[in-house]
C-alpha atoms as a PDB file:
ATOM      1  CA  UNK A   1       4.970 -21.976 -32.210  1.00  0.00           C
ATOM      2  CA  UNK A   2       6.849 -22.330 -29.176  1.00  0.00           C
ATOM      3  CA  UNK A   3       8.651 -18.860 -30.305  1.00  0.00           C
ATOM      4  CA  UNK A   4       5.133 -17.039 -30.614  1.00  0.00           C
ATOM      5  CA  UNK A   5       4.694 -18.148 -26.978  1.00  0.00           C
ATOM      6  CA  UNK A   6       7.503 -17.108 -25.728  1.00  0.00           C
ATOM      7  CA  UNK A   7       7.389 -13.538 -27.213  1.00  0.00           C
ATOM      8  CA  UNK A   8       3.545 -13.591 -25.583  1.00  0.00           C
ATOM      9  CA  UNK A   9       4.669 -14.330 -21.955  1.00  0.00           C
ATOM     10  CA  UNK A  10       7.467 -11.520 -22.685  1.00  0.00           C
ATOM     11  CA  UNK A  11       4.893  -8.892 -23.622  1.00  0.00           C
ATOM     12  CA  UNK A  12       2.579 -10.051 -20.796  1.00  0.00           C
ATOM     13  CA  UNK A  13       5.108 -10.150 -18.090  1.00  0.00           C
ATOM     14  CA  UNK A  14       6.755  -6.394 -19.587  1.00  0.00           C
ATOM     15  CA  UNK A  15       3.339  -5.041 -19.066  1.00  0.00           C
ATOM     16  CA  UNK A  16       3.019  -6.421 -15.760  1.00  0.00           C
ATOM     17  CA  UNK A  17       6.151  -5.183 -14.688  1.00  0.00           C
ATOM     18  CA  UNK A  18       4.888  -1.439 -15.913  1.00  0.00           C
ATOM     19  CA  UNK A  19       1.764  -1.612 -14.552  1.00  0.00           C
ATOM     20  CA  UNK A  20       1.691   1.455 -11.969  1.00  0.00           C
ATOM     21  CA  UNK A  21       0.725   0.352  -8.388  1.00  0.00           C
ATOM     22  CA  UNK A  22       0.273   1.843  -5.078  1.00  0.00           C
ATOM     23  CA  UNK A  23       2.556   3.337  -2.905  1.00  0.00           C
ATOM     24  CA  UNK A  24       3.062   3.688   0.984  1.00  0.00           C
ATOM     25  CA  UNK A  25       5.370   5.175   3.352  1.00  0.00           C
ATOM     26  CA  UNK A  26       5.036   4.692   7.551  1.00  0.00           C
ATOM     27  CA  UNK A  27       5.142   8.349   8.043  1.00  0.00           C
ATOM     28  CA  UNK A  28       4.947   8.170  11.971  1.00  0.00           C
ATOM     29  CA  UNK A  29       4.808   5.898  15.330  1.00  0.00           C
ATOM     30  CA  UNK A  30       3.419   8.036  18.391  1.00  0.00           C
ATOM     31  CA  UNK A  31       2.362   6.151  21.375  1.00  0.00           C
ATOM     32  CA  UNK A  32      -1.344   6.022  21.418  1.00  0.00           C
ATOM     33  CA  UNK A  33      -3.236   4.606  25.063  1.00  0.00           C
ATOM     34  CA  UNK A  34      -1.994   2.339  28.078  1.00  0.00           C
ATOM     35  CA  UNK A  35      -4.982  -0.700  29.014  1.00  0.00           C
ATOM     36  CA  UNK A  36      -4.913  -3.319  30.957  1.00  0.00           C
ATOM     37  CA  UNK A  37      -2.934  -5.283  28.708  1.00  0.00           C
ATOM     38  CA  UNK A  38      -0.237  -3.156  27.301  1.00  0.00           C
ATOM     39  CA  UNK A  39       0.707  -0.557  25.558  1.00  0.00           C
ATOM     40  CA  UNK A  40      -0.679   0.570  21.617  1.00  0.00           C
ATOM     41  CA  UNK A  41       1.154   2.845  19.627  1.00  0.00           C
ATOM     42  CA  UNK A  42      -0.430   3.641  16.312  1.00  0.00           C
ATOM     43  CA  UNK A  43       1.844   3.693  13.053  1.00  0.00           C
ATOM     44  CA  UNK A  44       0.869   6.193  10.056  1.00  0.00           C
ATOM     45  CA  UNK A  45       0.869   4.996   6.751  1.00  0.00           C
ATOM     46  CA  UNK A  46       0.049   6.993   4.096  1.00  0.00           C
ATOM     47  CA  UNK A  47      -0.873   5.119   1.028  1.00  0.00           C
ATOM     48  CA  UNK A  48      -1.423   6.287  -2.635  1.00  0.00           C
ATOM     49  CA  UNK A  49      -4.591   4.516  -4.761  1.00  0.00           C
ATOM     50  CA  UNK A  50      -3.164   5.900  -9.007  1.00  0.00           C
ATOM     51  CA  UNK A  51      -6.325   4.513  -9.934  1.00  0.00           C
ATOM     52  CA  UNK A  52      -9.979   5.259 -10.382  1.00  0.00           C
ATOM     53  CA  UNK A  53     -10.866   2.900  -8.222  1.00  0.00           C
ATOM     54  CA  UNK A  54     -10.812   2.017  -5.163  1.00  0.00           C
ATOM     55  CA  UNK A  55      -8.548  -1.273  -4.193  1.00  0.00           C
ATOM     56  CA  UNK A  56      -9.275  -3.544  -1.151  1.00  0.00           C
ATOM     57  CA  UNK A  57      -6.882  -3.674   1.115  1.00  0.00           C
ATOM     58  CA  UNK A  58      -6.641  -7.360   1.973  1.00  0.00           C
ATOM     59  CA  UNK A  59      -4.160  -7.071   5.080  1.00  0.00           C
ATOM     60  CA  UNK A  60      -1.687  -5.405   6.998  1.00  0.00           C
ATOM     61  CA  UNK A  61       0.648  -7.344   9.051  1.00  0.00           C
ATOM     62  CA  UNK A  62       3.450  -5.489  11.390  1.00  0.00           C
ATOM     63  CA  UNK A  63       6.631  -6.844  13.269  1.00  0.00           C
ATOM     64  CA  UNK A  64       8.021  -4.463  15.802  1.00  0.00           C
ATOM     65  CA  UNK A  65      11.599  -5.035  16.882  1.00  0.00           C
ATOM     66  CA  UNK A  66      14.197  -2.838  19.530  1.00  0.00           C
ATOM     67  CA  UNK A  67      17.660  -4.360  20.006  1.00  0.00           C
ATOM     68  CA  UNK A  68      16.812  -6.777  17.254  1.00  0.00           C
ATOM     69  CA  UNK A  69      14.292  -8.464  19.448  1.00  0.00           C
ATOM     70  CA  UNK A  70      10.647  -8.588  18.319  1.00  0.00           C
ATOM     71  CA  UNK A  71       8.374  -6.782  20.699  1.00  0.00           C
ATOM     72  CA  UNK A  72       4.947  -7.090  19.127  1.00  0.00           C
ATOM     73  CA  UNK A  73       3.553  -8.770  15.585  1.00  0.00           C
ATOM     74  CA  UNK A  74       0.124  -9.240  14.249  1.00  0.00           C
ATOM     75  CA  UNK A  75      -2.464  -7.873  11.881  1.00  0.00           C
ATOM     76  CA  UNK A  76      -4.376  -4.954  11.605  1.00  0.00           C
ATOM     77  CA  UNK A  77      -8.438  -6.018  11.757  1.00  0.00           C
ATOM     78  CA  UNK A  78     -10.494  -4.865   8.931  1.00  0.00           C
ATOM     79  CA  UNK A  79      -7.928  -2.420   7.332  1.00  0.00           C
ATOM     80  CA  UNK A  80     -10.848  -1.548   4.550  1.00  0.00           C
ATOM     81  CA  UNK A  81     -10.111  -0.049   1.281  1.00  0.00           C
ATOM     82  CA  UNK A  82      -8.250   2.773  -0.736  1.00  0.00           C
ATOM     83  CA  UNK A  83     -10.315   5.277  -2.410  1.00  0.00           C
ATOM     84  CA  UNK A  84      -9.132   5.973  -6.076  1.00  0.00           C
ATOM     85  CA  UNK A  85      -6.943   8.648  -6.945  1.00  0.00           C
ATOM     86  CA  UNK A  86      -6.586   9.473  -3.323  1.00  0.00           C
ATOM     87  CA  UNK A  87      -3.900   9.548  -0.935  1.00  0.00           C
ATOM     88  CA  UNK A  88      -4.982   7.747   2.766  1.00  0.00           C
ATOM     89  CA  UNK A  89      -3.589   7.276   5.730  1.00  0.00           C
ATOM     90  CA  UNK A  90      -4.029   3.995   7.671  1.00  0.00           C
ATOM     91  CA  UNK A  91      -3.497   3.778  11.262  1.00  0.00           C
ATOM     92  CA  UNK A  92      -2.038   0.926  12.017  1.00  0.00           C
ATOM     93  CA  UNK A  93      -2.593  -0.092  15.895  1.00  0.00           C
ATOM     94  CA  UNK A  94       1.252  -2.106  17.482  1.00  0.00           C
ATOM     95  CA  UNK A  95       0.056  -3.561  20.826  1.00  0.00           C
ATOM     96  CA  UNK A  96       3.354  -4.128  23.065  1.00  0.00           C
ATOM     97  CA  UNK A  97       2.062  -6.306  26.116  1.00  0.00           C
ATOM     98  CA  UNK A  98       3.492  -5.074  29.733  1.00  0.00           C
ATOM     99  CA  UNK A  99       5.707  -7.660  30.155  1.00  0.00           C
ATOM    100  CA  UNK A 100       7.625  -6.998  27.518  1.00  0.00           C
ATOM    101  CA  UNK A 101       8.377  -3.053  28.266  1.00  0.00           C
ATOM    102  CA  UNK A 102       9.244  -3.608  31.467  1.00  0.00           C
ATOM    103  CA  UNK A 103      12.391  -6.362  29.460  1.00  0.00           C
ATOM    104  CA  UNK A 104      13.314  -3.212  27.307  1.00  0.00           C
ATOM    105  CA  UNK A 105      14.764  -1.449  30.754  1.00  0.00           C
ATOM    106  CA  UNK A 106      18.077  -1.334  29.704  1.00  0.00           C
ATOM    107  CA  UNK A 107      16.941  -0.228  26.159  1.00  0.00           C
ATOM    108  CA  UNK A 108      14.801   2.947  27.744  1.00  0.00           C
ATOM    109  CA  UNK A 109      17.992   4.924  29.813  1.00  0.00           C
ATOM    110  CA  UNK A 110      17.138   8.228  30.748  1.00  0.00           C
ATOM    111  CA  UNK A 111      15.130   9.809  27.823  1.00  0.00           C
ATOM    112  CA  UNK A 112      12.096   7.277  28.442  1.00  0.00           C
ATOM    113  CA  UNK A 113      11.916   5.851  25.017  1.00  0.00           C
ATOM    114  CA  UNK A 114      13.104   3.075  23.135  1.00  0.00           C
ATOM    115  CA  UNK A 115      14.797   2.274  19.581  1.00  0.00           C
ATOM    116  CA  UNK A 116      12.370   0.359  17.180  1.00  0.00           C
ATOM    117  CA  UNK A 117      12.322  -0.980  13.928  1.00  0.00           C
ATOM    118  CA  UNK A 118       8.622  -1.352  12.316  1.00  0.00           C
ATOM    119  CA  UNK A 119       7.990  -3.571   9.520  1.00  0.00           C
ATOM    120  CA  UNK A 120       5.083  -3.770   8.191  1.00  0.00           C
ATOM    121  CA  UNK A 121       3.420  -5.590   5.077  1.00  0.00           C
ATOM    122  CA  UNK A 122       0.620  -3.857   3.053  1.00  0.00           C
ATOM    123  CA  UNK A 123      -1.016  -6.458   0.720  1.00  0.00           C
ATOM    124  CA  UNK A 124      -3.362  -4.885  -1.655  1.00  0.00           C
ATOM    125  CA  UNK A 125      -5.643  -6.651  -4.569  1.00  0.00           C
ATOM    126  CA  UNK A 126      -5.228  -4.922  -7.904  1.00  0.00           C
ATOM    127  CA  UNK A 127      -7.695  -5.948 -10.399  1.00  0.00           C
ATOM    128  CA  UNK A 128      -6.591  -9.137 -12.581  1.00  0.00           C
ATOM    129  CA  UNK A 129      -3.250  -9.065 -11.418  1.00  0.00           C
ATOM    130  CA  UNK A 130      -4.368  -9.963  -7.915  1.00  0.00           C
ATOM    131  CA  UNK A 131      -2.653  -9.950  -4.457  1.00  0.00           C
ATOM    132  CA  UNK A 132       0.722  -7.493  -4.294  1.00  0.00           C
ATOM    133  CA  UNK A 133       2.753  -6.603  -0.917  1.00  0.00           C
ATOM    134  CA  UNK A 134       3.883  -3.396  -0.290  1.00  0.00           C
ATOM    135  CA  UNK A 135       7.105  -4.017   2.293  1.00  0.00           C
ATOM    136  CA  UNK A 136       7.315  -0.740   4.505  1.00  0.00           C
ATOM    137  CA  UNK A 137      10.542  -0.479   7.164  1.00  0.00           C
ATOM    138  CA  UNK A 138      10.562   2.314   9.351  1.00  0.00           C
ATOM    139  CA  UNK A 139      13.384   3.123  12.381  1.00  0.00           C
ATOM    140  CA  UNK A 140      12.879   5.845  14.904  1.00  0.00           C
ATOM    141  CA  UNK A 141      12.458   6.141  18.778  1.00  0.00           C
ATOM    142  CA  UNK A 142       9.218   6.165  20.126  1.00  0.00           C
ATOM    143  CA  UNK A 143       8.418   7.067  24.079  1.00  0.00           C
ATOM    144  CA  UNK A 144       6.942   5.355  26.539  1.00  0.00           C
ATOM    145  CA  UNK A 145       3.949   6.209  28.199  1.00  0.00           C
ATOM    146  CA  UNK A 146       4.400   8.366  31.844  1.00  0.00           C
ATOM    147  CA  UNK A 147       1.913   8.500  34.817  1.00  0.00           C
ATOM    148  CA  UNK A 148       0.588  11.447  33.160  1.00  0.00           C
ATOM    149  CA  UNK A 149      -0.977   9.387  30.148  1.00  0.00           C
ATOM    150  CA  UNK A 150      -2.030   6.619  32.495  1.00  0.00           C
ATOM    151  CA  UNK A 151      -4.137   8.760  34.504  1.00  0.00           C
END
């Protein structure tokens, strides 16, 4: 008996492990407004439904590092859903807070931007296999706002 069951949770967890799912890639981080408050850049992330239907996307957490220190984390509000058989792209909004530009100084140097590293966590809900995260990394150099995008 305990043989039958063990070839059952082999099948079941082969299937699982087939099962296609969705894919994402951060395709782009532009600088997006200056407030108050900070600064928001907006990461792209395309993302790719294979099925018919569409999936709720349950959340989308980010972590924004430069010189290995982390700049900004939190969670994207109401990221919605993905239409099926469709290709979307989220835009994720990073909020850096003031204070901590003006600390990356030494980072910025004479071409005005900085060196990042965005990673972000996609969780999606598939249909009875439930919650999966999608881990996304991206590196790049993104600028910082000038006068002219303040005013």
């Amino acid at each position: 008996m305990s043989e039958l069951i063990g070839k059952a949770k082999n099948y079941v967890a082969e299937k699982v492990a087939n099962i296609k799912k969705p894919e994402a890639t951060v395709d782009d981080v532009d600088f997006k407004k200056v407030s108050r408050e900070g600064v928001t850049y907006s990461a792209k992330v395309s993302v790719s439904n294979p099925y018919g239907t569409s999936l709720p996307i349950c959340e989308v957490s980010y972590t924004l590092k430069s010189d290995g220190r982390v700049i900004a984390s939190g969670n994207m509000e109401d990221p919605g859903s993905l239409p099926g058989n469709q290709t979307t792209v989220l835009e994720v909004p990073v909020k850096v807070l003031h204070s901590v530009v003006v600390s990356l100084v030494k980072d910025i140097g004479a071409d005005w931007d900085i060196d990042y590293q965005l990673d972000l966590g996609l969780v999606i809900d598939l249909p009875v296999i439930g919650d999966i995260t999608i881990p996304l990394s991206k590196k790049g150099e993104i600028k910082l706002p000038s006068l002219s995008d303040v005013f």
